[in-house]
C-alpha atoms as a PDB file:
ATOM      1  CA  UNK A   1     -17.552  -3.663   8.685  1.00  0.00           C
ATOM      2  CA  UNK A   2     -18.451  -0.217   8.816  1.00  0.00           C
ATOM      3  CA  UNK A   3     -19.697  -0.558   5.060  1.00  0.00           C
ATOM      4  CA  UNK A   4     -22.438  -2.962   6.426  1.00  0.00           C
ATOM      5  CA  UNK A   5     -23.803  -0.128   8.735  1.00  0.00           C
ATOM      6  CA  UNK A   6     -22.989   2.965   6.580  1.00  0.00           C
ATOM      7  CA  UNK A   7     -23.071   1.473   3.083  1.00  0.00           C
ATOM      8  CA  UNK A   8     -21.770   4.744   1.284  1.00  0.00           C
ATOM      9  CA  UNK A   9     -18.632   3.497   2.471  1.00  0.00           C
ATOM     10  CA  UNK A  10     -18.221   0.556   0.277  1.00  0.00           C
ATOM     11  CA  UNK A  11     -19.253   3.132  -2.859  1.00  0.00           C
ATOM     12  CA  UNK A  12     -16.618   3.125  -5.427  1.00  0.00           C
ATOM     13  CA  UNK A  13     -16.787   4.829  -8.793  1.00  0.00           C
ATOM     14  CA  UNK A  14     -13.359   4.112 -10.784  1.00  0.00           C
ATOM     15  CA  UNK A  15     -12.079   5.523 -14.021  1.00  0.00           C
ATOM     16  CA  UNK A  16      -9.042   4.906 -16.053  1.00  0.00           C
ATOM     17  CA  UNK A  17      -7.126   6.724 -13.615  1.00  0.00           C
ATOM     18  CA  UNK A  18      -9.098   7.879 -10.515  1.00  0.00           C
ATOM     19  CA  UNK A  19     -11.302   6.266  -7.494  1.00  0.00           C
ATOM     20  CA  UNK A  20     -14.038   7.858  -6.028  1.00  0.00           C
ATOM     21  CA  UNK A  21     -14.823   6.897  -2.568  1.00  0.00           C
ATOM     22  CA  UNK A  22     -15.962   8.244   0.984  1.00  0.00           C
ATOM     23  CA  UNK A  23     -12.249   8.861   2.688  1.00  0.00           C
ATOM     24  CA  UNK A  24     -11.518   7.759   6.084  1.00  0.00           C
ATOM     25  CA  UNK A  25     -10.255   9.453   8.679  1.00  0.00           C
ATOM     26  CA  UNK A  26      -6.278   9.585   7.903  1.00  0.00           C
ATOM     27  CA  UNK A  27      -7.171  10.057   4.229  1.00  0.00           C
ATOM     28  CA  UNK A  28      -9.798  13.379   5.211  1.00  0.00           C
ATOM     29  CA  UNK A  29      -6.813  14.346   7.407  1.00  0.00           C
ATOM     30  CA  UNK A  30      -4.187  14.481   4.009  1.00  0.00           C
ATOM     31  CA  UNK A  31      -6.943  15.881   2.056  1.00  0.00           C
ATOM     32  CA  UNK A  32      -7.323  18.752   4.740  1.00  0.00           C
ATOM     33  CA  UNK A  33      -3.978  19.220   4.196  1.00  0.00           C
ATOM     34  CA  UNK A  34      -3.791  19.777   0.593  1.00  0.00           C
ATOM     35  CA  UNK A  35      -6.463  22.683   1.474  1.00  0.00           C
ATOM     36  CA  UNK A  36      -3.847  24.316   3.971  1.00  0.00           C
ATOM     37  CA  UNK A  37      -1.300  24.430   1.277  1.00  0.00           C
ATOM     38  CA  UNK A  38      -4.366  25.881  -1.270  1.00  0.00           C
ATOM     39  CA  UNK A  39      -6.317  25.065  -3.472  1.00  0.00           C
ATOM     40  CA  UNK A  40      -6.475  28.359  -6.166  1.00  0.00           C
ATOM     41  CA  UNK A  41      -4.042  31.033  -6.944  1.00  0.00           C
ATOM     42  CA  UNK A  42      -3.969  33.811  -4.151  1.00  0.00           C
ATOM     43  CA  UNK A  43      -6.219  36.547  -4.903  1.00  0.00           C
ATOM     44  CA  UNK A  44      -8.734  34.630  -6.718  1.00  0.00           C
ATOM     45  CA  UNK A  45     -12.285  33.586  -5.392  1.00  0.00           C
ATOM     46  CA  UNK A  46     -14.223  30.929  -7.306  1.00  0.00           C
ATOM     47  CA  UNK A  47     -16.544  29.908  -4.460  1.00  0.00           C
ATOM     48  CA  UNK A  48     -19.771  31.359  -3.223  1.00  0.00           C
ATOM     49  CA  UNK A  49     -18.649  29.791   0.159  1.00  0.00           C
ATOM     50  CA  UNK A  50     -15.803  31.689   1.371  1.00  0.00           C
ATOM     51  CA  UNK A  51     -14.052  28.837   2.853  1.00  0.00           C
ATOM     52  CA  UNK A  52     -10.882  29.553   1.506  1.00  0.00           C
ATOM     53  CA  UNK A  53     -10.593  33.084   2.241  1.00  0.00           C
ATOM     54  CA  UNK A  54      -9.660  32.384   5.819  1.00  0.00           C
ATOM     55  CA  UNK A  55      -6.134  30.988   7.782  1.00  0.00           C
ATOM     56  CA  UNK A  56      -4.427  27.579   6.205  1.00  0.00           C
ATOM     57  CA  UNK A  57      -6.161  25.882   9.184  1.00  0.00           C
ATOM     58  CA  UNK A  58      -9.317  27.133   8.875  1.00  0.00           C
ATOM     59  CA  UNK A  59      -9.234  26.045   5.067  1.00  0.00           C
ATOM     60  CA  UNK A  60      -8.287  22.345   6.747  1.00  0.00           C
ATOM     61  CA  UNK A  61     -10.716  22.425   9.419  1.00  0.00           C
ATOM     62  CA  UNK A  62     -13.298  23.228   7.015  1.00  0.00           C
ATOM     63  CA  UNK A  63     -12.968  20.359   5.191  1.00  0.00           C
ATOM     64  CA  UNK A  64     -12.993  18.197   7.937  1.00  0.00           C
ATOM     65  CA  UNK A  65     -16.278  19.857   9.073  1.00  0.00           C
ATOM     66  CA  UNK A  66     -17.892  19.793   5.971  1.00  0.00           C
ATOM     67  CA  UNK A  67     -17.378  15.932   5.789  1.00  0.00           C
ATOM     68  CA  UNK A  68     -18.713  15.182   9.111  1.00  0.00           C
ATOM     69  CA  UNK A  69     -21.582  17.527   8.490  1.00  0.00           C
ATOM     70  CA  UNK A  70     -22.441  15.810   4.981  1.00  0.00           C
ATOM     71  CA  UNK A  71     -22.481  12.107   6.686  1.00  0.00           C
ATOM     72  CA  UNK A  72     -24.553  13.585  10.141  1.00  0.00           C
ATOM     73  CA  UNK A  73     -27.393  15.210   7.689  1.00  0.00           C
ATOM     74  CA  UNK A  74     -28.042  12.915   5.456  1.00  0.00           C
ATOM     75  CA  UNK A  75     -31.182  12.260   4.312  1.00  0.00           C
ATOM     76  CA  UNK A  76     -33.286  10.821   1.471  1.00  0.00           C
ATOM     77  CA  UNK A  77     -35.118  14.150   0.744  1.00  0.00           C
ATOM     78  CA  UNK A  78     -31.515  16.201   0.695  1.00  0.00           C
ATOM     79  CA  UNK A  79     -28.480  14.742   0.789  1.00  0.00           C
ATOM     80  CA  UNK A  80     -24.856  15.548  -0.180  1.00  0.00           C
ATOM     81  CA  UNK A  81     -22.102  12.781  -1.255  1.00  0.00           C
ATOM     82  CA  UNK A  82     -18.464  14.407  -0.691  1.00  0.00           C
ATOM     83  CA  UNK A  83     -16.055  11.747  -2.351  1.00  0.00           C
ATOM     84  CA  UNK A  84     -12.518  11.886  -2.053  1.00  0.00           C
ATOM     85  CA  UNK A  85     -10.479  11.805  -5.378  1.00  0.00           C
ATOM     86  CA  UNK A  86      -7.742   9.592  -5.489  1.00  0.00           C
ATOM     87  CA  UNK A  87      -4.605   8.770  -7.678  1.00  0.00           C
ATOM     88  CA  UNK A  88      -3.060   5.161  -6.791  1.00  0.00           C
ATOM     89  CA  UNK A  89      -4.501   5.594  -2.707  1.00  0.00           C
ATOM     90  CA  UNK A  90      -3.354   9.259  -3.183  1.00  0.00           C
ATOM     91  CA  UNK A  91      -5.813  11.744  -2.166  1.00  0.00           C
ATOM     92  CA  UNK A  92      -6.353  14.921  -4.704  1.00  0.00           C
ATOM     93  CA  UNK A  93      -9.281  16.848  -3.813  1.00  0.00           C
ATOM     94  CA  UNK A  94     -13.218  16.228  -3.225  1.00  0.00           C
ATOM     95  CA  UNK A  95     -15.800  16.047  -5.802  1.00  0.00           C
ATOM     96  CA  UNK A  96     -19.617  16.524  -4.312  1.00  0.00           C
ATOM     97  CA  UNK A  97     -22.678  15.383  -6.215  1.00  0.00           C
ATOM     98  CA  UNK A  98     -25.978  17.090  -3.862  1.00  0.00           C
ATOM     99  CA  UNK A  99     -29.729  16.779  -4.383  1.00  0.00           C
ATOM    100  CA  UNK A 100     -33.196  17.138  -2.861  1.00  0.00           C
ATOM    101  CA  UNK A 101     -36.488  15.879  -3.569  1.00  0.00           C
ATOM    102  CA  UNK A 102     -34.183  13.661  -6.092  1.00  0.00           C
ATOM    103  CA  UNK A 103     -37.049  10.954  -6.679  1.00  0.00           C
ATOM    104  CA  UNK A 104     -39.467  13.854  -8.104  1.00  0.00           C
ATOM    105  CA  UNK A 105     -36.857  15.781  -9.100  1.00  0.00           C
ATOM    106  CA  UNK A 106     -34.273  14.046 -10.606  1.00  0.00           C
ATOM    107  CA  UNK A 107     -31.544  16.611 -10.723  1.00  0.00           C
ATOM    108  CA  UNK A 108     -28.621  16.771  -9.251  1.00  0.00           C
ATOM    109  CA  UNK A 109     -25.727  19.791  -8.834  1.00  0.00           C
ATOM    110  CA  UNK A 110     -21.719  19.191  -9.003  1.00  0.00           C
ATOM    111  CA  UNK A 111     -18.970  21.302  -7.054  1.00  0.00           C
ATOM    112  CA  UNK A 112     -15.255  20.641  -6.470  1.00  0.00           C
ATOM    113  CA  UNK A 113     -11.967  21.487  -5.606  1.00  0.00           C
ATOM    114  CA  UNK A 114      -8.068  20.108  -6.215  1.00  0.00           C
ATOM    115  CA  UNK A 115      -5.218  20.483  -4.125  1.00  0.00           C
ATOM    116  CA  UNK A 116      -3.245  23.917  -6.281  1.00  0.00           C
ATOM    117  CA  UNK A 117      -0.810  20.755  -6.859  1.00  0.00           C
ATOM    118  CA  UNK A 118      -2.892  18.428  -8.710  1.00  0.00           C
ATOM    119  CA  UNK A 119      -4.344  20.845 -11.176  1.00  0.00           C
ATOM    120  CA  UNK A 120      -4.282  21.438 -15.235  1.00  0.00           C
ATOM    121  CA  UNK A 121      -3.409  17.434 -15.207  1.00  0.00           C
ATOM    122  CA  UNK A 122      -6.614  16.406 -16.290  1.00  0.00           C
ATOM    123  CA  UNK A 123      -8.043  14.818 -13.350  1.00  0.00           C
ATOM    124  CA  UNK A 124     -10.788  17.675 -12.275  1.00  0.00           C
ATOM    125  CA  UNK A 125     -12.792  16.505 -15.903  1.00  0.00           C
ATOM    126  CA  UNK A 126     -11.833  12.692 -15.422  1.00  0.00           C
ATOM    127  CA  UNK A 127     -13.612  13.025 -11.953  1.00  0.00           C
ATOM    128  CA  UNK A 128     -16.737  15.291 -12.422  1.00  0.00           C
ATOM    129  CA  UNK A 129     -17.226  12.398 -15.798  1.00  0.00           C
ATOM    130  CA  UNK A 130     -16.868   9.681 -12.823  1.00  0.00           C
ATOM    131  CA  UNK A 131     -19.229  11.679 -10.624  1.00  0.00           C
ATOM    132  CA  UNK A 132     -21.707  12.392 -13.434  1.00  0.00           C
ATOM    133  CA  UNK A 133     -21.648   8.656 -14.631  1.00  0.00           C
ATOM    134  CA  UNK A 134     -22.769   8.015 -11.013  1.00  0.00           C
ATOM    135  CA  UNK A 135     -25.849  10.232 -11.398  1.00  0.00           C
ATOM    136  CA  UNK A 136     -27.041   9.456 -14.955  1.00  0.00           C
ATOM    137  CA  UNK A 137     -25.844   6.006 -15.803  1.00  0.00           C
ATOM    138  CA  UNK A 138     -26.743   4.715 -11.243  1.00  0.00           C
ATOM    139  CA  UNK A 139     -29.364   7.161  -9.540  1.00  0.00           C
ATOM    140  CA  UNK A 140     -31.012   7.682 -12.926  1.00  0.00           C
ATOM    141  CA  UNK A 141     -30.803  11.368 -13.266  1.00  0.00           C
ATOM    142  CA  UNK A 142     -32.862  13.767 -15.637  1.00  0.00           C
ATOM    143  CA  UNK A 143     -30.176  16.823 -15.433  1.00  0.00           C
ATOM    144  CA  UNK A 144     -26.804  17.982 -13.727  1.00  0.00           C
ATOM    145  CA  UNK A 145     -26.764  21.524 -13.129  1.00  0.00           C
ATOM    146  CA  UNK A 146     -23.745  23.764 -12.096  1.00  0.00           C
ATOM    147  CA  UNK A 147     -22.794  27.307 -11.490  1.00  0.00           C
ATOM    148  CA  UNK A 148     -19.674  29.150 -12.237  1.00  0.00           C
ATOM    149  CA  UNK A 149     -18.244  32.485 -11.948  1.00  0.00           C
ATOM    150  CA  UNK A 150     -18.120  34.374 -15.536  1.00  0.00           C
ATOM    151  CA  UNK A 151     -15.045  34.870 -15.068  1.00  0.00           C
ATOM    152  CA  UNK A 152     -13.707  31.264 -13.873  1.00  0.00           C
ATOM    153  CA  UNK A 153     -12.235  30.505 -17.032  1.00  0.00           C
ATOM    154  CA  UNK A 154     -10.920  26.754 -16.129  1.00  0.00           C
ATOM    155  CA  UNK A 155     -13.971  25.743 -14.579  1.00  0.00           C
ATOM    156  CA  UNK A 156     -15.940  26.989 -17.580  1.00  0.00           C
ATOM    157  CA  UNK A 157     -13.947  24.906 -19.621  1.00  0.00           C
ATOM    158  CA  UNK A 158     -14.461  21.839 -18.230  1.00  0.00           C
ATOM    159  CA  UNK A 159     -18.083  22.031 -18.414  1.00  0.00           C
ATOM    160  CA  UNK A 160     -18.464  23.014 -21.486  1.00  0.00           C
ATOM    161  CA  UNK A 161     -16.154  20.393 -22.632  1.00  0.00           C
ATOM    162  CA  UNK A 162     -18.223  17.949 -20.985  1.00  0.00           C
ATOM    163  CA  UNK A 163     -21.513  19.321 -22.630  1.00  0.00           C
ATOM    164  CA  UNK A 164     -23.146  21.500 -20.526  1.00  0.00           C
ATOM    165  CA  UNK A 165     -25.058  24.297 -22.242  1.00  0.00           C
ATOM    166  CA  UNK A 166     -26.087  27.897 -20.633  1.00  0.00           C
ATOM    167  CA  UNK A 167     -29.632  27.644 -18.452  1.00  0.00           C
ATOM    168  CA  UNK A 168     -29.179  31.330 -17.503  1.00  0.00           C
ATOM    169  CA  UNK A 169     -27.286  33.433 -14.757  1.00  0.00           C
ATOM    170  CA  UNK A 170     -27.969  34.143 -10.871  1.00  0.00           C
ATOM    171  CA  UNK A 171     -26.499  36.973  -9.201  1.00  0.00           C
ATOM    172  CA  UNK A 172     -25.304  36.528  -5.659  1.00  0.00           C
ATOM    173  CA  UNK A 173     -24.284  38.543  -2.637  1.00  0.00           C
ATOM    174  CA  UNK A 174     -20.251  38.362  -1.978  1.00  0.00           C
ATOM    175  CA  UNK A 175     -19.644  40.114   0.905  1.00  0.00           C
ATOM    176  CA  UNK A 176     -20.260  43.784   0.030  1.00  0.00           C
ATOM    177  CA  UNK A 177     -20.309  42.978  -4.138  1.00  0.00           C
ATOM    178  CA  UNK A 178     -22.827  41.407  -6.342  1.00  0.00           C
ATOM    179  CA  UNK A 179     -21.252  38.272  -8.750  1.00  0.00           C
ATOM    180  CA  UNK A 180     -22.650  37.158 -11.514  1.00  0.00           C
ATOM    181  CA  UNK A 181     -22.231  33.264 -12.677  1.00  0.00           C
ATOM    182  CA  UNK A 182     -23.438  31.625 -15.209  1.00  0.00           C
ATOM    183  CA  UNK A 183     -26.108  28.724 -14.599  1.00  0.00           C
ATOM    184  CA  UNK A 184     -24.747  25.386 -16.889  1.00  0.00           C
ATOM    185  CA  UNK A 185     -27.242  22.232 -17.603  1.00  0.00           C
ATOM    186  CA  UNK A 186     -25.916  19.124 -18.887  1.00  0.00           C
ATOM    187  CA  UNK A 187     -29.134  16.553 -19.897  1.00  0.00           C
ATOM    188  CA  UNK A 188     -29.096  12.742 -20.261  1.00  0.00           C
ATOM    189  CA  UNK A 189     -29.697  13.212 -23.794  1.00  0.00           C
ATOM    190  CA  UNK A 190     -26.358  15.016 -24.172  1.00  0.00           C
ATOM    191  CA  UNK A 191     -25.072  12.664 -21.613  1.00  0.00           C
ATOM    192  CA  UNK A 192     -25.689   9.623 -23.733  1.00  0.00           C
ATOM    193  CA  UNK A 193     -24.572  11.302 -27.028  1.00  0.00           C
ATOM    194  CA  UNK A 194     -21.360  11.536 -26.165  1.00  0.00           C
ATOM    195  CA  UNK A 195     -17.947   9.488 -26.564  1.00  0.00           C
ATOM    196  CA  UNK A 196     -16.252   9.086 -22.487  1.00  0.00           C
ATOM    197  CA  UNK A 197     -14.076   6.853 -20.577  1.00  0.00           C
ATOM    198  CA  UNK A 198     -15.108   3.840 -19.107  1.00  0.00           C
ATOM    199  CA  UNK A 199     -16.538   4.357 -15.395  1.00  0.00           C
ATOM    200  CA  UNK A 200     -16.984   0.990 -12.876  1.00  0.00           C
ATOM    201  CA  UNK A 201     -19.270   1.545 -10.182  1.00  0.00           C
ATOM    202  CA  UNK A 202     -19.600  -1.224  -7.519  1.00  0.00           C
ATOM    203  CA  UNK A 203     -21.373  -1.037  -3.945  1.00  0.00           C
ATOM    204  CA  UNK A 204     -24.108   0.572  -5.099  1.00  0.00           C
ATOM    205  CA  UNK A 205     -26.593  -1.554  -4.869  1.00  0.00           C
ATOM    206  CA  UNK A 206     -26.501  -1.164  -0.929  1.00  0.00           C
ATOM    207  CA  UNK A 207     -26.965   2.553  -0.902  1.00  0.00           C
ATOM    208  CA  UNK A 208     -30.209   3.185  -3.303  1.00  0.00           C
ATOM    209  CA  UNK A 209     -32.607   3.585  -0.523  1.00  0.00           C
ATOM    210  CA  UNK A 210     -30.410   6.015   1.310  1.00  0.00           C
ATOM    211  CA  UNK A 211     -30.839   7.873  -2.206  1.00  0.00           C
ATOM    212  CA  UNK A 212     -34.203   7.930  -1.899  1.00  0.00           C
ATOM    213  CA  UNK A 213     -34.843   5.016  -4.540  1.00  0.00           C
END
């Protein structure tokens, strides 16, 4: 099984409602898909990356290429776990959990996206508290750190909701204009303190060396 050779592919973080898991190819090709059809409102720009700035299928081919490219670098000293969000074998969007030096370090940064059709349902904050129960409660983490445009207003909110707390700004080059976001830390204390639904990971076991661990 291809699990047995690449064990991030028998990973699996559940909650209530939502899996968590390394898609395969048909699935990667639905979920570049929902990127074609969009995956903010037009005219805004909530990513550093411009990757959705360009054609519907450069927006799909990008997340194609962004998978491969995650699974081709990988390494113990940096690495970068794209999982696939899914509703009943339905694919939503990607969460990413990405580190380096994790073993010394032990912190670890979130980013995401939805398909435009899946959002304000809930399932962005039921999946970054999956992917954050993978790196606190699993790989053992100190800290998860994230950073959002000031004026992302729905990504704010689900951060703070989830406990982060401000760790400062960084200003960034976007295109010809400087942004300003707003650097968010969530701790294990806080992580521990608070009430959440019930995550199940299995298959993880087989993957804690490829963390570095």
């Amino acid at each position: 099984m291809l699990a047995d050779l690449w064990p991030r592919f028998g990973l699996s973080v559940r909650t209530p409602r939502l899996e968590l898991r390394l898609p395969r190819d048909r699935e990667l090709a639905v979920l570049g898909g929902l990127a074609r059809r969009g995956v903010h409102a037009p005219g805004e720009r909530p990513f550093l990356t411009p990757w959705t700035a360009g054609e519907p299928q450069d927006r799909a081919r990008f997340v194609l290429q962004e998978h491969w490219r995650q699974l081709g670098a990988w390494s113990a000293g940096a690495w970068r776990l794209g999982l696939g969000v899914f509703l009943d074998g339905q694919p939503l969007g990607i969460v990413t959990l990405r580190a380096r030096d994790f073993p010394v370090v032990r912190e670890v940064t979130t980013a995401s996206w939805l398909g435009l059709e899946h959002q304000r349902r809930g399932y962005g904050t039921e999946a970054r508290t999956a992917l954050l129960a993978l790196a606190f409660d699993h790989l053992g983490a100190d800290a998860a750190l994230t950073e959002v445009f000031q004026d992302n207003h729905s990504t704010q909110g689900v951060s703070r909701k989830l406990g982060y707390e401000a760790d400062g700004i960084s200003r960034d080059a976007r295109g010809d204009e400087v942004v300003v976001s707003d650097r968010l830390r969530l701790t294990r204390h806080t992580w521990r303190s608070q009430a959440r639904p019930g995550v199940t990971v299995t298959g993880f076991a087989a993957c804690r060396g490829l963390f570095g661990l």
